[in-house]
C-alpha atoms as a PDB file:
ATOM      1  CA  UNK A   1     -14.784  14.698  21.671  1.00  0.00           C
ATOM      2  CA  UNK A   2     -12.756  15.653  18.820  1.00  0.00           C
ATOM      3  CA  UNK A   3     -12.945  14.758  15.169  1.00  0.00           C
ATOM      4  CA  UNK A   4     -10.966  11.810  13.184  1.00  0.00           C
ATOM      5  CA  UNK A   5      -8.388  12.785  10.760  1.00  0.00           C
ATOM      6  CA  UNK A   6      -7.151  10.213   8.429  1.00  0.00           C
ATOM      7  CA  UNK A   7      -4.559   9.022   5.485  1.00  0.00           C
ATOM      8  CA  UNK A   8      -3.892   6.287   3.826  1.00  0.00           C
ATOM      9  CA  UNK A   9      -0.060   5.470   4.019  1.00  0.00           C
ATOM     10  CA  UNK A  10       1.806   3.089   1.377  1.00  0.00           C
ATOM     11  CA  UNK A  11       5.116   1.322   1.900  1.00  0.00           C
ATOM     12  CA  UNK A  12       7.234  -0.330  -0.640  1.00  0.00           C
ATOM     13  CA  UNK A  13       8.787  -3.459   0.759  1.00  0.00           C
ATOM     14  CA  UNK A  14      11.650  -4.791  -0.724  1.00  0.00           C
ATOM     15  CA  UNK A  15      13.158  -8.754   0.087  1.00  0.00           C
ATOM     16  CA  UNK A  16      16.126  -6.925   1.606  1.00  0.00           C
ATOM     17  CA  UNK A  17      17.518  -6.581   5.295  1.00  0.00           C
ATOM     18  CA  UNK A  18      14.987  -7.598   8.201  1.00  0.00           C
ATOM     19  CA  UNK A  19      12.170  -8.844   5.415  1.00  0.00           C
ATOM     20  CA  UNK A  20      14.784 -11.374   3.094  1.00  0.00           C
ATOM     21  CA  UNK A  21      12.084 -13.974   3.939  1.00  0.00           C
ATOM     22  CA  UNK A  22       9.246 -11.862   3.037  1.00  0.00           C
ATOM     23  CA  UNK A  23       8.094 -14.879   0.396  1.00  0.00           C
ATOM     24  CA  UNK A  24       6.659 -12.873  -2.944  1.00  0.00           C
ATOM     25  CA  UNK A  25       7.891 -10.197  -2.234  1.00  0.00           C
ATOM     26  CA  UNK A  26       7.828  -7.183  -3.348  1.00  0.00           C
ATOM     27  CA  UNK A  27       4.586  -5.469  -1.367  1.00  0.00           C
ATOM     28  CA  UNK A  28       2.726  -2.613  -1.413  1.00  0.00           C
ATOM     29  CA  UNK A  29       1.411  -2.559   2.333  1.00  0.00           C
ATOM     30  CA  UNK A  30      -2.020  -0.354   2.846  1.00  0.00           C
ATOM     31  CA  UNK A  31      -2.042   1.354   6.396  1.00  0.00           C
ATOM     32  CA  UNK A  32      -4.863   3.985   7.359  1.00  0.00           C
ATOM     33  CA  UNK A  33      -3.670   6.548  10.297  1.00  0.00           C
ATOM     34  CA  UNK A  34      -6.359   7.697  11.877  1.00  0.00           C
ATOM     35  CA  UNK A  35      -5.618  10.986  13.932  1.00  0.00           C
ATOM     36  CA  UNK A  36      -7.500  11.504  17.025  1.00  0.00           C
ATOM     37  CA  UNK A  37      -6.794  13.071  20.419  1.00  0.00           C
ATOM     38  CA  UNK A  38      -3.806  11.285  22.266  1.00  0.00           C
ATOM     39  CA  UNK A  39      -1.916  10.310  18.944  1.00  0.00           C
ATOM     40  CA  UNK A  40      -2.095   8.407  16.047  1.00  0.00           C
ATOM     41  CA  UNK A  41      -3.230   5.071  15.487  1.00  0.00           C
ATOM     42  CA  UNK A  42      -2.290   2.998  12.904  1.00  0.00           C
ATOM     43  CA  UNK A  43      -4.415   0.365  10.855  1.00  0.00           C
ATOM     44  CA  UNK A  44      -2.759  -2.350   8.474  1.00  0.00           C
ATOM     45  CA  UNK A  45      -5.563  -2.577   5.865  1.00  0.00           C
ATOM     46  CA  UNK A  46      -3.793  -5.265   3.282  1.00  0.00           C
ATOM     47  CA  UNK A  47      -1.208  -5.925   0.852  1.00  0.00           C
ATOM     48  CA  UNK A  48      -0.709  -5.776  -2.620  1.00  0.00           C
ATOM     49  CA  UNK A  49       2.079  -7.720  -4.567  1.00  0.00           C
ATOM     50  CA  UNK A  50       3.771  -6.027  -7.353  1.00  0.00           C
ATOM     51  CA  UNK A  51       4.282  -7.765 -10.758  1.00  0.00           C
ATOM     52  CA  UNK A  52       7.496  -8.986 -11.509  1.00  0.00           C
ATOM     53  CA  UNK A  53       6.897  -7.660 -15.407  1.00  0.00           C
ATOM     54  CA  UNK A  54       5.660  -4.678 -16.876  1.00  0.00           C
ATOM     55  CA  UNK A  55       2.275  -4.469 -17.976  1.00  0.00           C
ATOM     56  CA  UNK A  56       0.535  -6.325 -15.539  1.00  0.00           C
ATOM     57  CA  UNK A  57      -1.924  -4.607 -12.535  1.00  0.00           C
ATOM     58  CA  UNK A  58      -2.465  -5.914  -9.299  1.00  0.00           C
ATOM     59  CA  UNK A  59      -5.315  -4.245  -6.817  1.00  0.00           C
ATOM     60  CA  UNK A  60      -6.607  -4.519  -3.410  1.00  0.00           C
ATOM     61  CA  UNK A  61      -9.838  -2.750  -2.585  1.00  0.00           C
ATOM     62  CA  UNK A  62      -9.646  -1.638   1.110  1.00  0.00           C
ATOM     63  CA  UNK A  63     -11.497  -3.432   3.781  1.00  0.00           C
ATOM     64  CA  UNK A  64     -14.771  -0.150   3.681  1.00  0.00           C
ATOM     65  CA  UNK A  65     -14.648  -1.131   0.512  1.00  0.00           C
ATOM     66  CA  UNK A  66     -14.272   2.907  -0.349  1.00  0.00           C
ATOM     67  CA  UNK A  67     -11.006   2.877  -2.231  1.00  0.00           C
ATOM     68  CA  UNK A  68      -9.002   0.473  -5.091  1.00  0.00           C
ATOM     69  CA  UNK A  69      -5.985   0.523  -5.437  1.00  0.00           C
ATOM     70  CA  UNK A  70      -3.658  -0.622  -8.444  1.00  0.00           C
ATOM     71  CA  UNK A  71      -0.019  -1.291  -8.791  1.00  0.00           C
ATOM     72  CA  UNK A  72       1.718  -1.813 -11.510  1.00  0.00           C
ATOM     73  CA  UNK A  73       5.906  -1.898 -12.457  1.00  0.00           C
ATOM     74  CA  UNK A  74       7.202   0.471 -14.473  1.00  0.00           C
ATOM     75  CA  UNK A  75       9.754   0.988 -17.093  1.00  0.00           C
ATOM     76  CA  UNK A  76      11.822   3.753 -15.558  1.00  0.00           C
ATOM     77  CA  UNK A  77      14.876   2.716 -13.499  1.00  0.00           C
ATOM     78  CA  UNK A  78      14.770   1.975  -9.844  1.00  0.00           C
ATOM     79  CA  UNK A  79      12.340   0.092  -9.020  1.00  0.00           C
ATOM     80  CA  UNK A  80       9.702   2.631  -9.538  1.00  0.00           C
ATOM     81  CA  UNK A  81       6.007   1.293  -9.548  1.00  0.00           C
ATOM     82  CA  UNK A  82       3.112   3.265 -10.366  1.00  0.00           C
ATOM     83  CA  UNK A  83      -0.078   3.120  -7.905  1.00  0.00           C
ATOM     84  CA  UNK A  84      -3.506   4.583  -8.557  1.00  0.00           C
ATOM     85  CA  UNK A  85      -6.016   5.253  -5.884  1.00  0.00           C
ATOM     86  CA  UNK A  86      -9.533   5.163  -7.258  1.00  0.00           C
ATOM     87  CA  UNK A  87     -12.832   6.145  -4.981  1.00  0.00           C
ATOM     88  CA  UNK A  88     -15.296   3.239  -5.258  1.00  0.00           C
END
């Protein structure tokens, strides 16, 4: 039996084309890919919404309760947000 690889992946969701109805949106989704023989499988761990201001953090500590994470809206153009990734 082979060992487990694994990374945490982080998508940006916008209210745009197939998730318009996405109420709150934007997201940060939390996915953990787990790597094992025969592929990857995929885990949705939880969601994050991002502020609609600057300044303000929202988190989500991951279901192992191993890892925060914090998101938070920047200044710069885009949208660009900022996320930290903090062991617990």
């Amino acid at each position: 039996m082979g060992t487990a690889h694994w990374d945490y992946y982080l998508e940006y969701v916008m209210p745009a084309e197939w998730n318009q109805g996405v109420p709150g949106a934007p997201f940060i989704f939390v996915r953990r890919v787990v790597s094992i023989t025969g592929g990857d499988h995929p885990a949705y761990l939880g969601a994050m919404q991002v502020p609609k201001t600057v300044g303000p953090t929202a988190e989500f500590v991951e279901p192992s309760g191993n890892v925060r994470f914090r998101v938070q809206l920047t200044d710069l153009p885009g949208p660009i947000v900022k996320v930290q990734a903090q062991k617990l």
